[in-house]
N, C-alpha and C. Protein backbone atom coordinates (compact mmCIF):
# COMPACT_ATOMS: atom_id res chain seq x y z
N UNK A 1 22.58 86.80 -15.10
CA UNK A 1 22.30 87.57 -16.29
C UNK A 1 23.35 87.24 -17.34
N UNK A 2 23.18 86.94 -18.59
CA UNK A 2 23.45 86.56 -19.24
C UNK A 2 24.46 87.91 -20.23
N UNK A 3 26.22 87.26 -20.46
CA UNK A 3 27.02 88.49 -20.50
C UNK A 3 26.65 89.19 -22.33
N UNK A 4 27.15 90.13 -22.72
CA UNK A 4 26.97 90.10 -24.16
C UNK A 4 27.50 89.22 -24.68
N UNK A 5 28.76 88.68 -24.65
CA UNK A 5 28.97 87.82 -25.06
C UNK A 5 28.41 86.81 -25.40
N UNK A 6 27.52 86.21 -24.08
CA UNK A 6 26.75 85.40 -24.76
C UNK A 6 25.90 85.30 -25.11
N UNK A 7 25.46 86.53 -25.00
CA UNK A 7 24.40 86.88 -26.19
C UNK A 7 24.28 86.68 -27.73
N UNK A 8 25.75 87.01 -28.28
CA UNK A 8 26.45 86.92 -29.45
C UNK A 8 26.70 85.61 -29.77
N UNK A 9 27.22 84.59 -29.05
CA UNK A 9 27.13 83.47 -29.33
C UNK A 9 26.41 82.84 -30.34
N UNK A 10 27.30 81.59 -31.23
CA UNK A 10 26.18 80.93 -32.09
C UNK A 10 24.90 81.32 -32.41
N UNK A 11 24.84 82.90 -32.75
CA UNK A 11 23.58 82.73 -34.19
C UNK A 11 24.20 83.77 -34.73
N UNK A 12 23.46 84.07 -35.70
CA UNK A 12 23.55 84.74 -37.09
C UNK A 12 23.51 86.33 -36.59
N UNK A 13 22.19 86.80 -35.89
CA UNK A 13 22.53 88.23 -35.91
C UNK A 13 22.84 88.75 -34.69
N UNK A 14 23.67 87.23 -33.66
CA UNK A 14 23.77 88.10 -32.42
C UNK A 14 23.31 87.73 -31.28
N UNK A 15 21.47 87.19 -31.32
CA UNK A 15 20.92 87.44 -30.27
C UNK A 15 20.81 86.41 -29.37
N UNK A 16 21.87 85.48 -29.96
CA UNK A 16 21.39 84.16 -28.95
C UNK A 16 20.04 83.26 -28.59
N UNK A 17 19.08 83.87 -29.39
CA UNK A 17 17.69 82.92 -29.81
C UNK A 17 16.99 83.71 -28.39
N UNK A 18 17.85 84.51 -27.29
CA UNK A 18 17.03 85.16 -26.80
C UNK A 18 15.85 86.14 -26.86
N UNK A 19 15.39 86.25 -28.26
CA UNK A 19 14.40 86.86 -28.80
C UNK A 19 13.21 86.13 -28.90
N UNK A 20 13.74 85.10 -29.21
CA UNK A 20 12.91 83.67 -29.40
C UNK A 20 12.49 83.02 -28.16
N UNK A 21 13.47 82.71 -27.25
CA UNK A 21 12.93 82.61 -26.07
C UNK A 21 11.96 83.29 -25.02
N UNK A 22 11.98 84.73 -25.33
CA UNK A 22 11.15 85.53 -24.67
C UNK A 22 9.88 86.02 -25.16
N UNK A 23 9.88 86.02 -27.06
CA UNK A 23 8.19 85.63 -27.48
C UNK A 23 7.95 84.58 -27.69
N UNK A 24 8.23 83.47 -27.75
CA UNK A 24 7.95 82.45 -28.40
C UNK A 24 6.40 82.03 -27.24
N UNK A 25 5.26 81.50 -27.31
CA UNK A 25 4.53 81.16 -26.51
C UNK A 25 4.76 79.77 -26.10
N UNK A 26 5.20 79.40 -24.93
CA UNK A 26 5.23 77.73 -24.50
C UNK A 26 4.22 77.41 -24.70
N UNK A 27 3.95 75.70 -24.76
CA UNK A 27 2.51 74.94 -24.41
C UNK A 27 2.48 75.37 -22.97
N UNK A 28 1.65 74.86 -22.76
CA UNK A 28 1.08 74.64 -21.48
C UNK A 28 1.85 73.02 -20.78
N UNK A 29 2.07 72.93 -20.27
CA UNK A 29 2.61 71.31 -19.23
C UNK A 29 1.43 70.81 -18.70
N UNK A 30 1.39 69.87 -18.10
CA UNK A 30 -0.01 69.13 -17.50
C UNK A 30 -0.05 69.64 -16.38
N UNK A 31 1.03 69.98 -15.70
CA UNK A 31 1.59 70.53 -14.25
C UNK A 31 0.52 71.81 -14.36
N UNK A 32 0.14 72.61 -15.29
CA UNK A 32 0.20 73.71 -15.42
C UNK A 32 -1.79 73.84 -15.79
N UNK A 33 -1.83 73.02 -16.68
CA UNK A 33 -3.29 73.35 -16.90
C UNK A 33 -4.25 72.72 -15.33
N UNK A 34 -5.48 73.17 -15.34
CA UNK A 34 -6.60 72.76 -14.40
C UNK A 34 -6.79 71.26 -14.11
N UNK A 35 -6.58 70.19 -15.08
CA UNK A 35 -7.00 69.14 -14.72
C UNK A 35 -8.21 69.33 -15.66
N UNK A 36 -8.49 68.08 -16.00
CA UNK A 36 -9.48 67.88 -17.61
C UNK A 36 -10.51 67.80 -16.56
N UNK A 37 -11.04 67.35 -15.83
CA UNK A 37 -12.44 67.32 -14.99
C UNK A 37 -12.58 68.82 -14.52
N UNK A 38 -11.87 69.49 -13.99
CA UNK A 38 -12.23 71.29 -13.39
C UNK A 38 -11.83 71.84 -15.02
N UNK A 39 -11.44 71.71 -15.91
CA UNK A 39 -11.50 72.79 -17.10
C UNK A 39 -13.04 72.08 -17.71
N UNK A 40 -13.03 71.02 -17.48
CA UNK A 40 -14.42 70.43 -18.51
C UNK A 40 -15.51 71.40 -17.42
N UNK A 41 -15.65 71.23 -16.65
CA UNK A 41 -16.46 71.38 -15.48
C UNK A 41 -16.69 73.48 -15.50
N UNK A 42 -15.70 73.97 -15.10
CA UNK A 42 -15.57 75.19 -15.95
C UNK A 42 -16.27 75.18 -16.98
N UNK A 43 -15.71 75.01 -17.95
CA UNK A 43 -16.62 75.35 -19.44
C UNK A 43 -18.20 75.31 -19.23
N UNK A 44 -18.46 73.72 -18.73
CA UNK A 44 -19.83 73.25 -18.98
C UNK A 44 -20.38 74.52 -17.94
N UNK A 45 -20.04 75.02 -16.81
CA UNK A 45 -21.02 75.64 -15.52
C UNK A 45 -21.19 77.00 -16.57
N UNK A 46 -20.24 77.62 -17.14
CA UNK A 46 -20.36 78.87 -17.25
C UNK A 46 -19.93 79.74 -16.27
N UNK A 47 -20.30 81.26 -16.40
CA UNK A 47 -20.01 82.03 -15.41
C UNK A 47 -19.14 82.54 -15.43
N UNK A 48 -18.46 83.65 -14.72
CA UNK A 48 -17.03 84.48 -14.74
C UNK A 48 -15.95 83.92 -13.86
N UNK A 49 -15.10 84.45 -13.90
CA UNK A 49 -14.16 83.85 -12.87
C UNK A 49 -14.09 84.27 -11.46
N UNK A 50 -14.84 85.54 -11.81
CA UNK A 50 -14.73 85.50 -10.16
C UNK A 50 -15.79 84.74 -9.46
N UNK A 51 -17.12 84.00 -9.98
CA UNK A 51 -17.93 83.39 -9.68
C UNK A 51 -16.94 82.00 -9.72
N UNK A 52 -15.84 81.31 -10.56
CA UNK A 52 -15.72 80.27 -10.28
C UNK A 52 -14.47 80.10 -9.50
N UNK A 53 -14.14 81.56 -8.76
CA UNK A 53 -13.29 81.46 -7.71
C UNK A 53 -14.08 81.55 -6.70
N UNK A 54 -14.77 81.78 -6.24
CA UNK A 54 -16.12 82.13 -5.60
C UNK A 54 -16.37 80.43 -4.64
N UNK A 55 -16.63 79.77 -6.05
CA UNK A 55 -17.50 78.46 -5.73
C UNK A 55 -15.63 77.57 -4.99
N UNK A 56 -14.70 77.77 -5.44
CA UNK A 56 -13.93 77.11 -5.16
C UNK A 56 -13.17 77.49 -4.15
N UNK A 57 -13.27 78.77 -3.62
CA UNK A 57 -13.06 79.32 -1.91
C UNK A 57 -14.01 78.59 -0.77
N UNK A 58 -15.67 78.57 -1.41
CA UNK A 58 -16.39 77.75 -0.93
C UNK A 58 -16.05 76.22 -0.67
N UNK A 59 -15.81 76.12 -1.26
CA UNK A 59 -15.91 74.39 -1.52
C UNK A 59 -14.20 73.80 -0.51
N UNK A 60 -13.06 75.05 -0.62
CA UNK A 60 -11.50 74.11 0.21
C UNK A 60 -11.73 74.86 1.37
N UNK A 61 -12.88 75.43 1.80
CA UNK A 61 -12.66 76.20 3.54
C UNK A 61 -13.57 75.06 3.92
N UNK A 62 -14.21 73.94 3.57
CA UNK A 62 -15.04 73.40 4.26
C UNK A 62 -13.72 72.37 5.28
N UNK A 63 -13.08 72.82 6.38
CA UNK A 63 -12.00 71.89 6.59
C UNK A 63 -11.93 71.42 8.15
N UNK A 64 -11.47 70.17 8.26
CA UNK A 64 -11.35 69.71 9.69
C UNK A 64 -10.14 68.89 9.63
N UNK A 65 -9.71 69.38 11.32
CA UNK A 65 -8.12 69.01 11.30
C UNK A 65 -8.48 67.60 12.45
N UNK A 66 -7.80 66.30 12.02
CA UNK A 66 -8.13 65.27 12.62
C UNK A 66 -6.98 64.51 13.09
N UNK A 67 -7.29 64.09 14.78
CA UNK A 67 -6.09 63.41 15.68
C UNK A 67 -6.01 62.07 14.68
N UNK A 68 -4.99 61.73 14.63
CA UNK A 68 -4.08 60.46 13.94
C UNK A 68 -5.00 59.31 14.55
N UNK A 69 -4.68 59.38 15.85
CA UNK A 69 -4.76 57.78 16.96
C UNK A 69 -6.62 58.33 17.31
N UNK A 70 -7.39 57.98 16.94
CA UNK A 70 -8.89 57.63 16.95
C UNK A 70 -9.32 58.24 15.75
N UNK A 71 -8.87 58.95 14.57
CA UNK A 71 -9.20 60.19 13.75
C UNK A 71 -10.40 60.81 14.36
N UNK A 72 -10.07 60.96 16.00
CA UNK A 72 -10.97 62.00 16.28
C UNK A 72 -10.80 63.49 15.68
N UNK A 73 -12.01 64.03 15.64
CA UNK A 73 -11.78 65.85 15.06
C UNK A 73 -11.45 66.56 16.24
N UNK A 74 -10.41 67.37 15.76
CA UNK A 74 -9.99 68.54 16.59
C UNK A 74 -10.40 70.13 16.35
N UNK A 75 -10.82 70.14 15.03
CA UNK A 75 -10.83 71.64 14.95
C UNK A 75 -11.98 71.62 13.68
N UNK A 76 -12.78 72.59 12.96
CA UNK A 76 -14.00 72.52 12.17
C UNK A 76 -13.87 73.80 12.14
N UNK A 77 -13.99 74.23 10.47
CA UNK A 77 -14.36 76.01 10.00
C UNK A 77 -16.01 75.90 9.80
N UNK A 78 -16.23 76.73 10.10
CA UNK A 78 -17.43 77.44 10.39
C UNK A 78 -18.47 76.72 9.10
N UNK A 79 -17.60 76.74 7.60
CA UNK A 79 -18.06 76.37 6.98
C UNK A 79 -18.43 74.83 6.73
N UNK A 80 -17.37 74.45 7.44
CA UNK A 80 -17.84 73.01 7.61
C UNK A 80 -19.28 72.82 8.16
N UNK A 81 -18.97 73.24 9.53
CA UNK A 81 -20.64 73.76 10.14
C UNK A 81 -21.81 73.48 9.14
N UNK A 82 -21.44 74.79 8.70
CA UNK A 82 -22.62 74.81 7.38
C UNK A 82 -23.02 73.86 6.53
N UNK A 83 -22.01 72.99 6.35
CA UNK A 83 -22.36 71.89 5.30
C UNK A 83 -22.93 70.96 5.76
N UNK A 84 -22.59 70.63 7.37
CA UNK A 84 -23.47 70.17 7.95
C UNK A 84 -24.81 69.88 9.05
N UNK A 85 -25.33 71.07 7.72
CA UNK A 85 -26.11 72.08 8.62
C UNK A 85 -26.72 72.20 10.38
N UNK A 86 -25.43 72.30 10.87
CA UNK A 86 -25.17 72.69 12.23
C UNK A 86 -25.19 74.07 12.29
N UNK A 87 -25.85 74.77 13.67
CA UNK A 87 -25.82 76.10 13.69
C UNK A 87 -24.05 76.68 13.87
N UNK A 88 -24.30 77.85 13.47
CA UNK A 88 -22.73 78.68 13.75
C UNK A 88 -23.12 79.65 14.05
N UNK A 89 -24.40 80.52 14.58
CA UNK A 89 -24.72 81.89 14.61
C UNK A 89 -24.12 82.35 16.31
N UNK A 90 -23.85 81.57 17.18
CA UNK A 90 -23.37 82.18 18.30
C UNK A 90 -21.49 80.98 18.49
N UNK A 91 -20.67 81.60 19.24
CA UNK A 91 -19.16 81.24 18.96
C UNK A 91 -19.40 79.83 20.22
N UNK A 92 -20.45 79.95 20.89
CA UNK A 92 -20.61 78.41 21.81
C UNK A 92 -21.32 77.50 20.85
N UNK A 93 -21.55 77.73 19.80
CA UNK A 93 -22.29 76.32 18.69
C UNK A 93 -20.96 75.96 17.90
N UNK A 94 -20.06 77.16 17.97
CA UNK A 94 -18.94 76.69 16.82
C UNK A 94 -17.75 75.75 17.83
N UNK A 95 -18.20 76.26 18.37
CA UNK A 95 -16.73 75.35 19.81
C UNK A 95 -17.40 74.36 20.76
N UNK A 96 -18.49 74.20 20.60
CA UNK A 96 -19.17 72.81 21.26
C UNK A 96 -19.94 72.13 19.95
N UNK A 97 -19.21 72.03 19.11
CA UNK A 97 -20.42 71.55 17.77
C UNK A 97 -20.55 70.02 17.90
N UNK A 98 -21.06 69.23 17.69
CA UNK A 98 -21.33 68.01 17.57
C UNK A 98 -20.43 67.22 16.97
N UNK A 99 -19.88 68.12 16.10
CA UNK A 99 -18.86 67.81 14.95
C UNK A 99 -17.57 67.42 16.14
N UNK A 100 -17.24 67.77 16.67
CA UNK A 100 -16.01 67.99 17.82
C UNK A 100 -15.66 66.58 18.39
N UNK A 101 -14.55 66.07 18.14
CA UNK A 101 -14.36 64.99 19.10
C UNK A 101 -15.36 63.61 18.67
N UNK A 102 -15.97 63.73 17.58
CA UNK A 102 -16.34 62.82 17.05
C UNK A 102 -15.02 61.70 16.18
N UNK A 103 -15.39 60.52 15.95
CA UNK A 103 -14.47 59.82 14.94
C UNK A 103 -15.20 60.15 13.23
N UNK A 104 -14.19 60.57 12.62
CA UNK A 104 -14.42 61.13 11.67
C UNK A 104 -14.97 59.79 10.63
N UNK A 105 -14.50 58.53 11.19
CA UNK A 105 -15.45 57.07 10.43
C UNK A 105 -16.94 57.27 10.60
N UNK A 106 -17.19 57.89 11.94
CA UNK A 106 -18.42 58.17 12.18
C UNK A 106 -19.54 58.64 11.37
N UNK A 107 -18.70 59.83 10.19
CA UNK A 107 -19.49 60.96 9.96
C UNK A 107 -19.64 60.45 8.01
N UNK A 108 -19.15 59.28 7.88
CA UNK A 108 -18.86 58.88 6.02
C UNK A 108 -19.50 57.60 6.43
N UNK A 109 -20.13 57.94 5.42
CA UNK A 109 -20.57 55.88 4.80
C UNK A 109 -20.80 55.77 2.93
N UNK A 110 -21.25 54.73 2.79
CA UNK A 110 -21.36 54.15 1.72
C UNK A 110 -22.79 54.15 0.89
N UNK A 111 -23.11 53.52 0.11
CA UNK A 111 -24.42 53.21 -0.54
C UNK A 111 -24.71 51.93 0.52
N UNK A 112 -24.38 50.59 0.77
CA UNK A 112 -24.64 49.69 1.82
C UNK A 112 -23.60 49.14 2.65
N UNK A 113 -23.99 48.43 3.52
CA UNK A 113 -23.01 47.99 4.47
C UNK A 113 -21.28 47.59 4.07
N UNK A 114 -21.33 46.81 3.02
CA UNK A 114 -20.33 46.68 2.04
C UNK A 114 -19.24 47.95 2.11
N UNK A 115 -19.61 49.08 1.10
CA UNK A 115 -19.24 49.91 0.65
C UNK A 115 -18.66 50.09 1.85
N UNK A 116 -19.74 50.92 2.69
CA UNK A 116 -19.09 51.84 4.51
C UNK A 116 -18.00 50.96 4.67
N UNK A 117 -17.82 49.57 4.60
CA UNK A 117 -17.02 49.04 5.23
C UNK A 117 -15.56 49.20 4.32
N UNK A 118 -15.62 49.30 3.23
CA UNK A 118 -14.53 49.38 2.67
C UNK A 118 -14.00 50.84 2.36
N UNK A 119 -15.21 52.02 2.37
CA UNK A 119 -14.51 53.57 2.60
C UNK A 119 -14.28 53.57 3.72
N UNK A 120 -14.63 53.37 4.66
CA UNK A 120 -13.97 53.35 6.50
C UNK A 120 -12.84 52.81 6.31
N UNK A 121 -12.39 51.45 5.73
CA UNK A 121 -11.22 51.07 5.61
C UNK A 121 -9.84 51.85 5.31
N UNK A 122 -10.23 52.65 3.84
CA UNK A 122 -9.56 53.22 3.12
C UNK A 122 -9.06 54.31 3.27
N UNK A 123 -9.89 55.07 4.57
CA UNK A 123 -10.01 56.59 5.47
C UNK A 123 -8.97 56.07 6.21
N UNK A 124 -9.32 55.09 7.11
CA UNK A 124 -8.41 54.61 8.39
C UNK A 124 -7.45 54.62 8.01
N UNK A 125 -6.60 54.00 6.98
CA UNK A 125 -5.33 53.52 6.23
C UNK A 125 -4.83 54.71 6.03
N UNK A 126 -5.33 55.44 5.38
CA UNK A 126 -4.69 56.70 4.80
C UNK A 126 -4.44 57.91 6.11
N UNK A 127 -4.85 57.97 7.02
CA UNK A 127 -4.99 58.54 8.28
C UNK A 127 -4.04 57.90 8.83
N UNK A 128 -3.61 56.26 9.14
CA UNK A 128 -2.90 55.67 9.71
C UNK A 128 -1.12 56.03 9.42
N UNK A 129 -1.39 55.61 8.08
CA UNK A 129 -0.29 56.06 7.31
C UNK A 129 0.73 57.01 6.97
N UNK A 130 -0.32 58.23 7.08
CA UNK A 130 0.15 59.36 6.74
C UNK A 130 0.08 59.52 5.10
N UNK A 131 -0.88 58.76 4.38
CA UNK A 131 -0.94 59.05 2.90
C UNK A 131 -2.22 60.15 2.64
N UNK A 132 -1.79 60.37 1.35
CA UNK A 132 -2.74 61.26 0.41
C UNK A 132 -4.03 60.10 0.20
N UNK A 133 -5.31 61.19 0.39
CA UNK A 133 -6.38 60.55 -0.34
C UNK A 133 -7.54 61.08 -1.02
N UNK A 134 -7.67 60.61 -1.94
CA UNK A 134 -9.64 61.11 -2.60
C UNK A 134 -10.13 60.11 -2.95
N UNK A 135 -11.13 60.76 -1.96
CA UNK A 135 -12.34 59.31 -1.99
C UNK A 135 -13.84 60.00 -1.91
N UNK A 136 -14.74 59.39 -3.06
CA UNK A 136 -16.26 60.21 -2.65
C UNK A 136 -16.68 58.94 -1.64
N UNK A 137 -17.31 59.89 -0.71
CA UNK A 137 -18.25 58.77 0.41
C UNK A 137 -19.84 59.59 0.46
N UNK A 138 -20.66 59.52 1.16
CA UNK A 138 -21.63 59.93 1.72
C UNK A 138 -21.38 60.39 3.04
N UNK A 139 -21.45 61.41 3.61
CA UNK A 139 -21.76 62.12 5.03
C UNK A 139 -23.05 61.74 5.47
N UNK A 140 -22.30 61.72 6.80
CA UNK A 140 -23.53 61.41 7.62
C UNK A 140 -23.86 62.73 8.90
N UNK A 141 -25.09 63.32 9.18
CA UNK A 141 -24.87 63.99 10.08
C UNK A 141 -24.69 63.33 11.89
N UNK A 142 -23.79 63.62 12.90
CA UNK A 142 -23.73 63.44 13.65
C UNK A 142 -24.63 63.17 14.48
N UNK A 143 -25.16 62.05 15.24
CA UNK A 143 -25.68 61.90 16.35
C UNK A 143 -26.29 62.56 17.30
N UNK A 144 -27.36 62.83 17.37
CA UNK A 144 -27.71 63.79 18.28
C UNK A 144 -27.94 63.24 19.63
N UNK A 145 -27.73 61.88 20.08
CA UNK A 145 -28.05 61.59 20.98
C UNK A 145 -27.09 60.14 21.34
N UNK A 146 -26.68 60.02 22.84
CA UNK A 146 -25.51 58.81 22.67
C UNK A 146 -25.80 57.59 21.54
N UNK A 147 -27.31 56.88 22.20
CA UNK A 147 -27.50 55.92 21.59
C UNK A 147 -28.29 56.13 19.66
N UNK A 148 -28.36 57.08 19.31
CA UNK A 148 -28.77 57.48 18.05
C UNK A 148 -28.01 57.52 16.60
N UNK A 149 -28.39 57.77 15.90
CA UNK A 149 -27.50 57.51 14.36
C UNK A 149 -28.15 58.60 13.37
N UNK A 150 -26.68 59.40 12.83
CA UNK A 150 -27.79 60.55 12.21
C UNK A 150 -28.25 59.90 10.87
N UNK A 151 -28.74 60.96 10.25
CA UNK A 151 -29.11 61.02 8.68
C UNK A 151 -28.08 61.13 7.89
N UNK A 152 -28.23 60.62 6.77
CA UNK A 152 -27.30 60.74 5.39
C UNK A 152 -27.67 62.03 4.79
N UNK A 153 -27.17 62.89 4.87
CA UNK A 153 -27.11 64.22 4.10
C UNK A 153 -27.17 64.20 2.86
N UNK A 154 -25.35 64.20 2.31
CA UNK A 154 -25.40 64.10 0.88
C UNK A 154 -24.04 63.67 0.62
N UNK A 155 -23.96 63.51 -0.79
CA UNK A 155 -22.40 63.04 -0.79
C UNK A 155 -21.49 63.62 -0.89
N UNK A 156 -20.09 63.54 -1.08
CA UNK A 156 -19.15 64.55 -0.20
C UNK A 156 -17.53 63.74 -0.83
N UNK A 157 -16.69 64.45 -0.98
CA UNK A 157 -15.42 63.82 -1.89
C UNK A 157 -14.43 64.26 -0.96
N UNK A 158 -13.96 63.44 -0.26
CA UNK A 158 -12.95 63.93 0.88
C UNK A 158 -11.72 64.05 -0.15
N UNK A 159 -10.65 65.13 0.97
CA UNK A 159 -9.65 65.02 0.25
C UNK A 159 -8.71 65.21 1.62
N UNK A 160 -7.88 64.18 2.01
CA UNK A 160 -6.95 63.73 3.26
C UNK A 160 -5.58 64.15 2.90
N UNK A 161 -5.10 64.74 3.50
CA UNK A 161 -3.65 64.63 3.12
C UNK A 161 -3.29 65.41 5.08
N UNK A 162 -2.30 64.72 4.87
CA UNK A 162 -1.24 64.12 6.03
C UNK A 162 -0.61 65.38 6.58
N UNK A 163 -0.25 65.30 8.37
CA UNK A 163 0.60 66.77 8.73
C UNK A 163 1.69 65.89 9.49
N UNK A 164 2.84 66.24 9.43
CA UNK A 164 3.81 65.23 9.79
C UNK A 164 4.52 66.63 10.99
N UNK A 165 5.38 65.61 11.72
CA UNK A 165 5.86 66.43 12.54
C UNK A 165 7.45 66.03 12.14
N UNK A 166 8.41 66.68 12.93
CA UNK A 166 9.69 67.09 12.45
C UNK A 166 10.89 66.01 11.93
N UNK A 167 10.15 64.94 12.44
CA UNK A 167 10.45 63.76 12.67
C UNK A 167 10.40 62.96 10.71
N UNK A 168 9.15 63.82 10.02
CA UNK A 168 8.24 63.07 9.47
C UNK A 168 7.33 62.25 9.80
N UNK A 169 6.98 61.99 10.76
CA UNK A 169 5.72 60.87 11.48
C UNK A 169 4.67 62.03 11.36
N UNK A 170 3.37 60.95 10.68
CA UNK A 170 2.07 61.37 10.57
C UNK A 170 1.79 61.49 12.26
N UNK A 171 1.24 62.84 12.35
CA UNK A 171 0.40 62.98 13.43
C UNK A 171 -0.84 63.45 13.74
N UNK A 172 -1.01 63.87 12.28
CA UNK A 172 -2.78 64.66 12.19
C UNK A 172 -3.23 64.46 10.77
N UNK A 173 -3.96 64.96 9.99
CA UNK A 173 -4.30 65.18 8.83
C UNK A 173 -5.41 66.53 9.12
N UNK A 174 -5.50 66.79 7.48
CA UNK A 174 -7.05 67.86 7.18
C UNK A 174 -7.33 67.04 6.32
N UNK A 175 -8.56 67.13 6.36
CA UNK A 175 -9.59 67.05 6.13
C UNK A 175 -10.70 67.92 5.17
N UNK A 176 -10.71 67.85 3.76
CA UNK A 176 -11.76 68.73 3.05
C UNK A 176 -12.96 68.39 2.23
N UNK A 177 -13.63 68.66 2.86
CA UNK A 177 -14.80 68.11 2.29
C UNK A 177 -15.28 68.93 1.33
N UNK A 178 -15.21 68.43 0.07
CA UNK A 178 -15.52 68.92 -0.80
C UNK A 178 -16.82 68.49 -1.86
């Protein structure tokens, strides 16, 4: 806390510009605003805020926590489930889901062979690594059968980022499908 004294300091009536400092309105920092794609995106949807907190509770619970060494999945929220429209109505669909123990290369592809091959790449790396990533891919739904291949759902904007252990060594990531 700042003494009277220096309050008095260098100015004219005293206050040390602490008057000024405490109305003055800052800009905003970049740190600070939404990001020009979610404020554009905002504006254009409309709606209140609690509707566009709403859509964006929706959209970061869709999450799966994935082993490093196969990016097999370990864990899936309910909502994930949902997105890929897998049942969740009894707690043995949510803990035996299809989703489980799959390789998470499995479940993304591309527009053609090409593409898959170079978002699989870019998943693996960033999983390998322990780096940050966003990448839009296409989802695929899981396999219903050993020798089978699901359907392409819809498309889907992962967002990877890394869980390190004490060490710092990547040992897992989440996973949000957004």
């Amino acid at each position: 806390t700042p003494s009277q004294h220096d309050l008095n300091t260098n100015t004219k009536n005293g206050n040390g510009g602490l008057m000024k400092r405490l109305f003055v309105r800052r800009k905003p920092s970049a740190s600070q605003s939404l990001g020009r794609t979610a404020e554009v995106e905002a504006r254009r949807a409309g709606g209140t805020i609690e509707e566009h907190m709403d859509d964006f509770a929706t959209t970061y619970s869709r999450l799966a926590l994935i082993k490093r060494e196969k990016r097999e999945v370990l864990f899936v929220t309910s909502s994930l489930l949902e997105y890929f429209d897998l049942p969740i109505n009894t707690p043995q669909q949510i803990y035996e889901s299809a989703l489980l123990h799959t390789d998470l290369l499995s479940l993304i592809c591309g527009e053609d062979r090409a593409e898959t091959k170079r978002l699989r790449a870019s998943v693996q790396e960033a999983i390998r690594t322990g780096k940050t990533l966003k990448i839009a891919v296409k989802i695929r739904q899981p396999a219903r059968s050993l020798f089978g291949s699901g359907a392409v759902l819809k498309s889907s904007v992962l967002h990877i980022s890394p869980m390190k252990d004490v060490e710092n060594n990547p040992s897992a990531a989440i996973v949000v499908f957004a």
